[in-house]
N, C-alpha and C. Protein backbone atom coordinates (compact mmCIF):
# COMPACT_ATOMS: atom_id res chain seq x y z
N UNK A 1 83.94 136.65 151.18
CA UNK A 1 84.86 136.52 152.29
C UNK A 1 86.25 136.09 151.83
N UNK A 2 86.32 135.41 151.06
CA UNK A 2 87.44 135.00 150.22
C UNK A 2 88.36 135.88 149.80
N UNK A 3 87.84 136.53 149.04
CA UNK A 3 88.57 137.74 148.25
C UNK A 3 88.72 139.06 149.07
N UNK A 4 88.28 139.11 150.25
CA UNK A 4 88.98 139.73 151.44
C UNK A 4 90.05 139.31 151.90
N UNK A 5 90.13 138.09 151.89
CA UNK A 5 91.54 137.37 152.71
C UNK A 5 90.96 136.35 153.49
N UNK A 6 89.54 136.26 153.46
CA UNK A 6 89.11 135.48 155.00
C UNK A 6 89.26 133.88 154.76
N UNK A 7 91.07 133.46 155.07
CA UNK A 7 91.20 132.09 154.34
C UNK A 7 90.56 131.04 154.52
N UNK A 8 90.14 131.01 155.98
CA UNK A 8 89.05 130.10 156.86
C UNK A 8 87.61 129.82 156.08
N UNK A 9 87.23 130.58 155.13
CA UNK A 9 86.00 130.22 154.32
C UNK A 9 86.89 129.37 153.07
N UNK A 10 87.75 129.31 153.10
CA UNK A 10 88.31 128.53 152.00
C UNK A 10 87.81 126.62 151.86
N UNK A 11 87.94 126.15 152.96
CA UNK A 11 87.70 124.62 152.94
C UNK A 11 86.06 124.71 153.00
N UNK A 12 85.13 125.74 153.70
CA UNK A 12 83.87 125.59 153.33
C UNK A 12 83.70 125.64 151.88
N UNK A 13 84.29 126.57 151.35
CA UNK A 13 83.85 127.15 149.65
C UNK A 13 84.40 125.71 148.86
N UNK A 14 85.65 125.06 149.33
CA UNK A 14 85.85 124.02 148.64
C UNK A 14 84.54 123.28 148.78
N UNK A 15 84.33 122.63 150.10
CA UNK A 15 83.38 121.81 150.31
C UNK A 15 81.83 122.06 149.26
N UNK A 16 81.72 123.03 149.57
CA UNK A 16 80.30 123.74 148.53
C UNK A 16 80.81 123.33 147.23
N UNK A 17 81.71 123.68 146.41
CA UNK A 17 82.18 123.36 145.28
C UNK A 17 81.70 121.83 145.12
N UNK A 18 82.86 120.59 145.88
CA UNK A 18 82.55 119.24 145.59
C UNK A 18 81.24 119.04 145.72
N UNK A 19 80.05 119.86 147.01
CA UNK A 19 78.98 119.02 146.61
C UNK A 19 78.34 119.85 145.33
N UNK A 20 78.29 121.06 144.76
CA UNK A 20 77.74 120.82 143.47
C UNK A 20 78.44 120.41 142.58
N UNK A 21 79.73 120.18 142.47
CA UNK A 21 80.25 119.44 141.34
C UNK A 21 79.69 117.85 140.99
N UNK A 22 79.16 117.25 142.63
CA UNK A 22 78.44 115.91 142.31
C UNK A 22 76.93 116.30 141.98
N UNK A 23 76.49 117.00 142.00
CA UNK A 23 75.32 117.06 141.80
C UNK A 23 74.23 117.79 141.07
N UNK A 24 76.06 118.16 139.70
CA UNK A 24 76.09 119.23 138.47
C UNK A 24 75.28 120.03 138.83
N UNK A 25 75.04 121.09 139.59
CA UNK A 25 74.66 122.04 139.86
C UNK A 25 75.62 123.26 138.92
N UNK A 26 76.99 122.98 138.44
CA UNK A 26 77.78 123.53 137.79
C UNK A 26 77.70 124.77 136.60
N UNK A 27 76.64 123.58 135.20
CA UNK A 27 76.68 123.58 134.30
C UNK A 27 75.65 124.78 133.93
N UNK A 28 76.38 125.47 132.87
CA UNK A 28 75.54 126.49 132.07
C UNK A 28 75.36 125.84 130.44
N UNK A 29 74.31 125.48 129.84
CA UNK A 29 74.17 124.69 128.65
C UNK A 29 75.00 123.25 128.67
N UNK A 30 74.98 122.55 130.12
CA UNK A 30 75.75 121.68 129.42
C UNK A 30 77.12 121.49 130.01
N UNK A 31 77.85 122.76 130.51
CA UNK A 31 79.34 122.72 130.19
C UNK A 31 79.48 123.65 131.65
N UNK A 32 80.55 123.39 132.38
CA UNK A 32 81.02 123.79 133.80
C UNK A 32 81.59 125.08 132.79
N UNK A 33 81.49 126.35 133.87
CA UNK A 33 81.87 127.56 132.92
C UNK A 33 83.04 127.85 133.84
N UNK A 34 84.08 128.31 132.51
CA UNK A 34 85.33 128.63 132.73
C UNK A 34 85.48 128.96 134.25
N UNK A 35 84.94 130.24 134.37
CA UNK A 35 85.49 130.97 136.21
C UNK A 35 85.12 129.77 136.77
N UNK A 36 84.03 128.60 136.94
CA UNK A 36 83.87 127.62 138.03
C UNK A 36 84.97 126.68 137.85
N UNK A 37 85.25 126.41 136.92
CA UNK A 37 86.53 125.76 136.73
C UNK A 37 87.82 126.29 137.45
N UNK A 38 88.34 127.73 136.92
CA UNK A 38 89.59 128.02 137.53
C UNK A 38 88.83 128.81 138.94
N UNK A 39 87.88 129.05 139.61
CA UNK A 39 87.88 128.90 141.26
C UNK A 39 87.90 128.06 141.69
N UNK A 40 87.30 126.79 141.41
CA UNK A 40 88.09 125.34 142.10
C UNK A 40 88.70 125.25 142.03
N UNK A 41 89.77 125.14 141.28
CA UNK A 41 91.26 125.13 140.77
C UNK A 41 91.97 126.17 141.96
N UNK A 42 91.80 127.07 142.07
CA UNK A 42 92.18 127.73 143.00
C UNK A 42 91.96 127.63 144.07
N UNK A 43 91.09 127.57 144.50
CA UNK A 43 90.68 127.01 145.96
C UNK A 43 91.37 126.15 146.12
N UNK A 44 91.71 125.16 145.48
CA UNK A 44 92.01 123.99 146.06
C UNK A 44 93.38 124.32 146.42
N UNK A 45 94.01 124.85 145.40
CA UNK A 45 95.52 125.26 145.19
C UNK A 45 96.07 125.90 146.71
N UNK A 46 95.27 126.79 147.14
CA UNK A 46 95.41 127.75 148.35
C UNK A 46 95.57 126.87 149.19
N UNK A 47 94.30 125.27 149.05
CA UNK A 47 94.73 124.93 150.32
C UNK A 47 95.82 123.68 150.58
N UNK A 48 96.54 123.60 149.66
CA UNK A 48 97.51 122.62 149.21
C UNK A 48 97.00 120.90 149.07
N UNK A 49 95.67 121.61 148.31
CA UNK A 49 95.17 119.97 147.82
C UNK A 49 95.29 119.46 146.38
N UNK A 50 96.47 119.48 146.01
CA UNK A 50 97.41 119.74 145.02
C UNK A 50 96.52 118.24 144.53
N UNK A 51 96.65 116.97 144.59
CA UNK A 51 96.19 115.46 144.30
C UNK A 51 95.08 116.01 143.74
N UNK A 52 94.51 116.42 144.52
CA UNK A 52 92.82 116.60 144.60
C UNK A 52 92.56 117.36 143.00
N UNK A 53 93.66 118.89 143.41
CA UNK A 53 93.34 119.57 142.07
C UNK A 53 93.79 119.40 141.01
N UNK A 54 94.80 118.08 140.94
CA UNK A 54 95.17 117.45 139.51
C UNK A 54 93.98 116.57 139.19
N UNK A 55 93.61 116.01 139.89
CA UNK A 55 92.00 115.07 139.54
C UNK A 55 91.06 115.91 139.01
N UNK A 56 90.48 117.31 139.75
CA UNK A 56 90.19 118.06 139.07
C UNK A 56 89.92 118.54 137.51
N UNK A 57 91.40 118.78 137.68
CA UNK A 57 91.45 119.76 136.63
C UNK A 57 92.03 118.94 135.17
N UNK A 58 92.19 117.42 135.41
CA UNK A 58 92.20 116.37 134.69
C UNK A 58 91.06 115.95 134.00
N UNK A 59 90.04 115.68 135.38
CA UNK A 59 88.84 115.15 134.73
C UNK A 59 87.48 116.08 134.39
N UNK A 60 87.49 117.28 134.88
CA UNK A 60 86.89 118.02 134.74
C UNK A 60 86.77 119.11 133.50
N UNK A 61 88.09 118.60 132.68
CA UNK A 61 88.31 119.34 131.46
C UNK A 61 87.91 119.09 130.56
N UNK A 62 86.95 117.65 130.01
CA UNK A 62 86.06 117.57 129.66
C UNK A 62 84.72 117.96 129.25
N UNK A 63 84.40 118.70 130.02
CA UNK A 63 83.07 119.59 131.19
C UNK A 63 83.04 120.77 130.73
N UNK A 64 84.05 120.91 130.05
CA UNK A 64 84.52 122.69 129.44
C UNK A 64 83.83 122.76 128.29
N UNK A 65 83.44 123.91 127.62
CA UNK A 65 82.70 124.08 126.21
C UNK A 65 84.20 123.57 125.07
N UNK A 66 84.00 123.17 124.32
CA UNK A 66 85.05 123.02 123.33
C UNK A 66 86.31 123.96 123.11
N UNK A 67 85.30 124.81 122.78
CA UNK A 67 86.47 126.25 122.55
C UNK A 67 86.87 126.77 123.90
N UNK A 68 87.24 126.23 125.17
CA UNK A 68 88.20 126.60 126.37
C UNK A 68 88.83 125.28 126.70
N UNK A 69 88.00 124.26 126.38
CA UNK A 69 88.98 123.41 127.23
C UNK A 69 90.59 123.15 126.94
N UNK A 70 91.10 123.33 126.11
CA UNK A 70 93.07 123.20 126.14
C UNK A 70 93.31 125.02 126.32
N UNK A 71 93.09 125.94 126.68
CA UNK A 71 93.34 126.85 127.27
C UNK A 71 93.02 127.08 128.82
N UNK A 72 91.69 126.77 129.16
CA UNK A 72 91.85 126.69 130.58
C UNK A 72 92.45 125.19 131.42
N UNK A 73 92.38 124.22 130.47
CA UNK A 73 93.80 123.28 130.86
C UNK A 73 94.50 123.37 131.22
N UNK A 74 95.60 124.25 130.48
CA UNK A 74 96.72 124.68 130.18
C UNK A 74 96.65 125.42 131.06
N UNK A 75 96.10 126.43 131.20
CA UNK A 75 96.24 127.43 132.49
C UNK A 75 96.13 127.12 133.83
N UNK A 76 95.46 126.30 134.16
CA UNK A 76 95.36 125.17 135.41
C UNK A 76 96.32 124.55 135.88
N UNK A 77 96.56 123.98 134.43
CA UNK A 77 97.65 122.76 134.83
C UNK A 77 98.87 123.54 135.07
N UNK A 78 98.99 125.04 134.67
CA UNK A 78 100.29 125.45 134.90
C UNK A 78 100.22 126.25 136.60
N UNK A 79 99.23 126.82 136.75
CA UNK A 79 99.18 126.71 138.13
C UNK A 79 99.01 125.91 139.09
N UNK A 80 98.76 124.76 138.84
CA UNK A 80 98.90 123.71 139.77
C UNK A 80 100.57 122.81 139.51
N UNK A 81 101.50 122.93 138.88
CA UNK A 81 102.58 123.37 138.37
C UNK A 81 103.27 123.97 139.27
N UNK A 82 102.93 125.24 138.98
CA UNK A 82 104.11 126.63 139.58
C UNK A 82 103.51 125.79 141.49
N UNK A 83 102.35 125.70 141.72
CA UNK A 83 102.45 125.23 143.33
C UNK A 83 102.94 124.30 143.39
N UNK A 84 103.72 123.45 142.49
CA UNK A 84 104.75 122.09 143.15
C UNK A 84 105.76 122.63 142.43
N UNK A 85 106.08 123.35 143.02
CA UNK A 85 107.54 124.08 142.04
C UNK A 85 107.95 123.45 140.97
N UNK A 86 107.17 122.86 140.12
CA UNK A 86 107.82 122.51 139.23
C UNK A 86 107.73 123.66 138.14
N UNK A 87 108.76 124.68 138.02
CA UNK A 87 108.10 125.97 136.79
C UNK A 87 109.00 125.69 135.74
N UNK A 88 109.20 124.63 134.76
CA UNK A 88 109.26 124.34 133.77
C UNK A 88 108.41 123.79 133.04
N UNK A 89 107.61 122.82 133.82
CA UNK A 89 106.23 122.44 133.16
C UNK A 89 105.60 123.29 133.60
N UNK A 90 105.38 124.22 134.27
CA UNK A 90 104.29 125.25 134.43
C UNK A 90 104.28 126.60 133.42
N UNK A 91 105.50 126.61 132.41
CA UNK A 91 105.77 127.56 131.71
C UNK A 91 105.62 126.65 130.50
N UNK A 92 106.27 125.72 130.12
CA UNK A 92 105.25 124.69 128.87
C UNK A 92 104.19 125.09 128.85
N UNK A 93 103.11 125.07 129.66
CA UNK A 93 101.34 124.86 129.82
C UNK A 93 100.88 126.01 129.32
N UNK A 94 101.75 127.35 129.99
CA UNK A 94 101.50 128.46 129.48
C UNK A 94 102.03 128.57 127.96
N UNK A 95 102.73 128.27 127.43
CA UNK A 95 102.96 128.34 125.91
C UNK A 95 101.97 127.94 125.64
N UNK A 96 101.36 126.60 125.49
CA UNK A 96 100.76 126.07 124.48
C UNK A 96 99.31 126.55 124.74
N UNK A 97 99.06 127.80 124.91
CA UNK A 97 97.35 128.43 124.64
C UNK A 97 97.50 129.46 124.52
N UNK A 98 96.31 129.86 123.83
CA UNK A 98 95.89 131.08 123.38
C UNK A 98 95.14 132.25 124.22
N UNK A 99 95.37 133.21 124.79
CA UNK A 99 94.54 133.67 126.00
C UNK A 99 94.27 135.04 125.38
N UNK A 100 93.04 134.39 124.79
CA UNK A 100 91.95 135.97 124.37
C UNK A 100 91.28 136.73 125.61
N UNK A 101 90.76 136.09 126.71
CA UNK A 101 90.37 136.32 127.64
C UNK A 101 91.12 137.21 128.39
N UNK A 102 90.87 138.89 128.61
CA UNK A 102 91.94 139.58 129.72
C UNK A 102 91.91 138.83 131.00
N UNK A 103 91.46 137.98 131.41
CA UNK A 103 91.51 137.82 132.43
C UNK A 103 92.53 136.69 132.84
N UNK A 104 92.18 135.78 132.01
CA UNK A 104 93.07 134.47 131.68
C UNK A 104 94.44 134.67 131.31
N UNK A 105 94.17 135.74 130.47
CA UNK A 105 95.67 136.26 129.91
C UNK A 105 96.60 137.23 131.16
N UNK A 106 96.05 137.25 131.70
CA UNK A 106 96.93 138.14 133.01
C UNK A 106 96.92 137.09 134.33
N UNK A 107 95.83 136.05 134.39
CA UNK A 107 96.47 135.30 135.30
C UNK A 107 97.92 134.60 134.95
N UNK A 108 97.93 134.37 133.53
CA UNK A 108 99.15 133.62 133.07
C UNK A 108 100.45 134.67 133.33
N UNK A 109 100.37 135.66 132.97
CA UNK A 109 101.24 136.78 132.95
C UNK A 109 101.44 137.24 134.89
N UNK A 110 100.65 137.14 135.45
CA UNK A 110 101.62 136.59 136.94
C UNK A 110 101.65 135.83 137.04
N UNK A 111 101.12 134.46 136.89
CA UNK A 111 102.00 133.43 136.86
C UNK A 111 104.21 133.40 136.63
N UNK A 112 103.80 134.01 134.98
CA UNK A 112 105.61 134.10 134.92
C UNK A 112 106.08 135.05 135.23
N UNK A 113 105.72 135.90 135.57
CA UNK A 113 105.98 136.92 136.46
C UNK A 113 106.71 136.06 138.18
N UNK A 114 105.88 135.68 138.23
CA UNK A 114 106.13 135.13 140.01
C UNK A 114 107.19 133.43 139.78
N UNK A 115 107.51 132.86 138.37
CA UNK A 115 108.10 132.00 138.21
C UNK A 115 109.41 133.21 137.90
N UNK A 116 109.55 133.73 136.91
CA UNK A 116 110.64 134.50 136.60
C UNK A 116 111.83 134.82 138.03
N UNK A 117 110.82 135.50 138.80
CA UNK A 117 110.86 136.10 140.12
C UNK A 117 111.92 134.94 140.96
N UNK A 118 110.67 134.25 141.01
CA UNK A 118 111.69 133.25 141.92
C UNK A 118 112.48 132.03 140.96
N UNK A 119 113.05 131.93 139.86
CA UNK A 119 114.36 131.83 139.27
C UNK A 119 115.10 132.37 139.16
N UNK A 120 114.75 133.39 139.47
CA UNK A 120 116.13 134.89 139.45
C UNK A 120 116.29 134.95 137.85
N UNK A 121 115.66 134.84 137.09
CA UNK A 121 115.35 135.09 135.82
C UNK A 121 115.23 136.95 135.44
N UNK A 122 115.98 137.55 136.16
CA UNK A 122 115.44 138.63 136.30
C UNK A 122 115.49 139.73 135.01
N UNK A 123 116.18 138.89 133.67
CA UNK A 123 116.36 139.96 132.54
C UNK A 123 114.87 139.45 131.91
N UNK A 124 114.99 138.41 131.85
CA UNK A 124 113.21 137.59 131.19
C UNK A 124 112.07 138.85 132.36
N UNK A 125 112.70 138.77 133.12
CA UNK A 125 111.51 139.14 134.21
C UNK A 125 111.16 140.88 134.17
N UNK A 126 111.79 141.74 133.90
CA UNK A 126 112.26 142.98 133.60
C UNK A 126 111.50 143.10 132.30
N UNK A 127 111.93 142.43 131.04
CA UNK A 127 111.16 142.19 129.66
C UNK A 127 109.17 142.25 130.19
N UNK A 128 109.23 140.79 130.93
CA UNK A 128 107.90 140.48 130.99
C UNK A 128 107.22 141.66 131.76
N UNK A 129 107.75 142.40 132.27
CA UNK A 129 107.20 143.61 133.79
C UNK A 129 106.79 144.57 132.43
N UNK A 130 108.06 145.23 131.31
CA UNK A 130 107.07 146.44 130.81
C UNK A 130 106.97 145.87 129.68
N UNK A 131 106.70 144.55 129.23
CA UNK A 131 105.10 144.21 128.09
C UNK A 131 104.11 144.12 128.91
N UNK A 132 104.15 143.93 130.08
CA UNK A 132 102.71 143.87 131.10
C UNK A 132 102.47 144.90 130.84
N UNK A 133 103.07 145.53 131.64
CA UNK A 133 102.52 147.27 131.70
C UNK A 133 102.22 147.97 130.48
N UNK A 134 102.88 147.77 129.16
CA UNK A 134 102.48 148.33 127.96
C UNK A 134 101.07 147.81 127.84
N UNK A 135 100.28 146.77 127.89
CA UNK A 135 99.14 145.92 127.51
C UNK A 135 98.35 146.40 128.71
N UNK A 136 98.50 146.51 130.09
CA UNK A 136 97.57 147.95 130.61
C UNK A 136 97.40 148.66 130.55
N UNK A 137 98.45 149.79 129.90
CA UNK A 137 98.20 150.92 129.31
C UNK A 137 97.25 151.01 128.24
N UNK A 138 97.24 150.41 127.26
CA UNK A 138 96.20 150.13 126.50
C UNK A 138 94.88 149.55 126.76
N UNK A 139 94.73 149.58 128.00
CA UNK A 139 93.15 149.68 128.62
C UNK A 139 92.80 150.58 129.65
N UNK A 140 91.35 150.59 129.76
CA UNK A 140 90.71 151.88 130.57
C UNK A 140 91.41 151.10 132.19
N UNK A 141 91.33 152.03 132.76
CA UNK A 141 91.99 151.63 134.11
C UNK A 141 90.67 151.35 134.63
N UNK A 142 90.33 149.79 135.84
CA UNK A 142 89.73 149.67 136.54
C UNK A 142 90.35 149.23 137.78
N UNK A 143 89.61 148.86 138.55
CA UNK A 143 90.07 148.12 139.95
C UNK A 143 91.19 147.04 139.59
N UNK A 144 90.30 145.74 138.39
CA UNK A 144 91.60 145.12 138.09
C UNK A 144 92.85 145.50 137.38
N UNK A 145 92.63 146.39 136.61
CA UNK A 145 93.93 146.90 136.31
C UNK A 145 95.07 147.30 137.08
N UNK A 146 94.46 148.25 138.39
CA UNK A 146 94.65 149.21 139.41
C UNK A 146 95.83 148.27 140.19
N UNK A 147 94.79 146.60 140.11
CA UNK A 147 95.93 145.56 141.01
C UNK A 147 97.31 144.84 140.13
N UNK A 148 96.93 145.00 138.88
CA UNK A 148 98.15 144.61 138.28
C UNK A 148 98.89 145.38 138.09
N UNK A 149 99.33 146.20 138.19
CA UNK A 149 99.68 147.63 137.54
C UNK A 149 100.51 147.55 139.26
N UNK A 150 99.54 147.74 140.44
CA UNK A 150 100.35 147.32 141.70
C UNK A 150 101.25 146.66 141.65
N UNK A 151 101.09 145.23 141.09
CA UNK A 151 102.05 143.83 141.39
C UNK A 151 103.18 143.96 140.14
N UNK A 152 103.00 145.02 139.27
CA UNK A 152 103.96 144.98 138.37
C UNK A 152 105.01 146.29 139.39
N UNK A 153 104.54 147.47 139.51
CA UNK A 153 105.42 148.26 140.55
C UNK A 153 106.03 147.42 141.62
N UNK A 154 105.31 146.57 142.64
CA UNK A 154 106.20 146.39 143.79
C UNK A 154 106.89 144.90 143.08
N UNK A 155 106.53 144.12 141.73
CA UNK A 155 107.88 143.35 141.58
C UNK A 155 109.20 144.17 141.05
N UNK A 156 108.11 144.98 140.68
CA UNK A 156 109.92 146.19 140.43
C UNK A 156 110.46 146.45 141.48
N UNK A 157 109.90 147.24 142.42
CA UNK A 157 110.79 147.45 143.56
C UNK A 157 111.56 146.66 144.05
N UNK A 158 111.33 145.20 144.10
CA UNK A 158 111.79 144.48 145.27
C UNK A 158 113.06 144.22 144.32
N UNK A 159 112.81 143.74 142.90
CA UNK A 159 114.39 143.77 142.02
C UNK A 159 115.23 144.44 142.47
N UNK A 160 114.85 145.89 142.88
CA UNK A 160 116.07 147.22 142.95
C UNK A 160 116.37 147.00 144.43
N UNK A 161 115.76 146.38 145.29
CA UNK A 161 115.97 146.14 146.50
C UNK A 161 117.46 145.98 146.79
N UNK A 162 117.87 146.34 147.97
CA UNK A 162 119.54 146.10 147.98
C UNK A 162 119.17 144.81 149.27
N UNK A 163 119.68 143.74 149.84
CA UNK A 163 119.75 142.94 150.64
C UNK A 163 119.66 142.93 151.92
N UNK A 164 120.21 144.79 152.17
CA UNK A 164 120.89 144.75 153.60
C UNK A 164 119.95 146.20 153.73
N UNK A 165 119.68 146.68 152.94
CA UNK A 165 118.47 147.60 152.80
C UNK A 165 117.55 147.65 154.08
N UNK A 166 117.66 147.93 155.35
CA UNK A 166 116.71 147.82 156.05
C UNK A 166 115.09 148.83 155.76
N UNK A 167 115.97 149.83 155.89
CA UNK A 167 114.61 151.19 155.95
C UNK A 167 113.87 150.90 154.44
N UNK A 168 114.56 150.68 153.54
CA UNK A 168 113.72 150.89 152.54
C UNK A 168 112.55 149.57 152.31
N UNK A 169 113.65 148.67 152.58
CA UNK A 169 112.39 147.21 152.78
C UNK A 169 111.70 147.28 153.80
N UNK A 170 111.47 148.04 154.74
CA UNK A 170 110.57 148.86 155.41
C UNK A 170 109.16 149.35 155.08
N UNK A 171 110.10 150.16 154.61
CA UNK A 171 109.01 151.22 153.56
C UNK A 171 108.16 150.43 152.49
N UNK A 172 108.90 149.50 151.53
CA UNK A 172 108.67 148.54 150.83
C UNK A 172 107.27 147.74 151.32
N UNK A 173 107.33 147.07 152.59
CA UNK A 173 106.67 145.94 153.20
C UNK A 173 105.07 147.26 153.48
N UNK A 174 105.77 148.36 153.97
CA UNK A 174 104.22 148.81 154.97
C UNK A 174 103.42 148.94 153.26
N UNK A 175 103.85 149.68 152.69
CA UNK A 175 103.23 150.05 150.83
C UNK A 175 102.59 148.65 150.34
N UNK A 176 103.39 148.09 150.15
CA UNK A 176 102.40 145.99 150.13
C UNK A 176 101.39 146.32 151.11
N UNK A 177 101.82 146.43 152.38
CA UNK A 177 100.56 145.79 153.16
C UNK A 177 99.39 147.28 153.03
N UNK A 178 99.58 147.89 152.77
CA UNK A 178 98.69 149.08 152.67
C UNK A 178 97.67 148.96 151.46
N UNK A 179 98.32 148.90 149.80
CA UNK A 179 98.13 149.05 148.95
C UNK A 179 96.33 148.06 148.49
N UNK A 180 95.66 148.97 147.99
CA UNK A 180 94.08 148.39 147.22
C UNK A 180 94.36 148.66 146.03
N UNK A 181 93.91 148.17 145.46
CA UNK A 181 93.63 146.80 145.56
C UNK A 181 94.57 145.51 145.11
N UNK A 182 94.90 144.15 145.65
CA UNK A 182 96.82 144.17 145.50
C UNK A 182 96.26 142.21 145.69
N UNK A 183 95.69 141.12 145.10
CA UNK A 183 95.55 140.10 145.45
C UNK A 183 97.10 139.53 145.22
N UNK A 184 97.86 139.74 144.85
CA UNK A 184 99.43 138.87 145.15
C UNK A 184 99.99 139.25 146.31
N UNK A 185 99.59 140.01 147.16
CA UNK A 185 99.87 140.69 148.34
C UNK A 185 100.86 139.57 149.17
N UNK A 186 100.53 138.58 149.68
CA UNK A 186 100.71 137.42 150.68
C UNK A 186 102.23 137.45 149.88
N UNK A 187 102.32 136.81 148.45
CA UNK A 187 103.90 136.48 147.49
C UNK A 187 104.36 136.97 147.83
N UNK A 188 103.52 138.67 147.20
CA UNK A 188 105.39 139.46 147.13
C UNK A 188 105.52 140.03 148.40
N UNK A 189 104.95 139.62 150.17
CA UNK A 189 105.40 140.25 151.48
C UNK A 189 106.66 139.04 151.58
N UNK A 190 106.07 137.85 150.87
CA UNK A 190 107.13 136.33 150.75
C UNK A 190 108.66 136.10 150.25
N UNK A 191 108.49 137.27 149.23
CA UNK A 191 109.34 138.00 148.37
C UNK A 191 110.33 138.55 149.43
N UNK A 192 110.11 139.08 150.30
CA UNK A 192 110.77 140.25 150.74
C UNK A 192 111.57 139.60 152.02
């Protein structure tokens, strides 16, 4: 329901989270596994329980197998970061790891994508749009690709956007709200 949009399951899914997080229901060998880590982290983020998900993602980094915990740290801590606008420490966090993981490695990559964006950073941001896109090209296209590959086109568009542009930011907005598969959808209609 989540990953439809259905935001209202969000404080249940949190809730489910805290009670198995007390009652390590979590752990695979031992160690809270990465995705349970950054979906709490997210969840929480969505619902602006920002305190909550620095406690989190503080004390819970521990909990990580060795070889993730200062990468999905780092990646956490920089999205919980970019949601208190602070995107200078949220672009630190992202330096300092290594993201072998496609998945990890492209959450970071919208991350500065959507910091770039809204600094008006837009020559950094232009750079970062076609090394994205070069590093999808070099994989088989799936669904997730399908959505980054989206969010890299309509942050282009909205760059070329003119201000006073009615029809085309028009056109612009219905293509967002149309487009599958597109999870930055909500930003870049925010964008516009």
């Amino acid at each position: 329901n989540i990953n439809r949009g259905r935001d209202p399951y969000l404080k249940e899914a949190l809730e489910l989270y805290r009670l198995g997080l007390e009652s390590n229901l979590f752990t695979e060998h031992g160690y809270l596994t990465p995705y349970t880590y950054n979906n709490i982290t997210g969840i929480a983020l969505r619902l602006a329980e920002y305190d909550w998900a620095e406690s989190f993602v503080n004390d819970y980094k521990t909990q990580l197998a060795p070889e993730h915990q200062s990468t999905l740290y780092a990646l956490n801590a920089a999205r919980l970061a970019y949601s208190r606008k602070q995107y200078k420490a949220a672009l630190r966090y992202l330096q300092s790891a290594d993201y072998r993981d496609f998945f990890h490695q492209m959450t970071a990559r919208i991350l500065q994508l959507k910091i770039y964006f809204e600094t008006g950073e837009n020559d950094l941001l232009s750079a970062h749009l076609k090394n994205t896109r070069a590093l999808l090209r070099r994989r088989r296209a799936s669904y997730h690709e399908q959505n980054y590959l989206h969010i890299i086109r309509f942050t282009e568009q909205l760059l070329r956007l003119r201000p006073y542009d009615s029809k085309n930011r028009e056109n612009l907005r219905r293509k967002i709200e149309s487009a599958e598969p597109l999870t930055e959808r909500e930003w870049l209609l925010k964008q516009m």
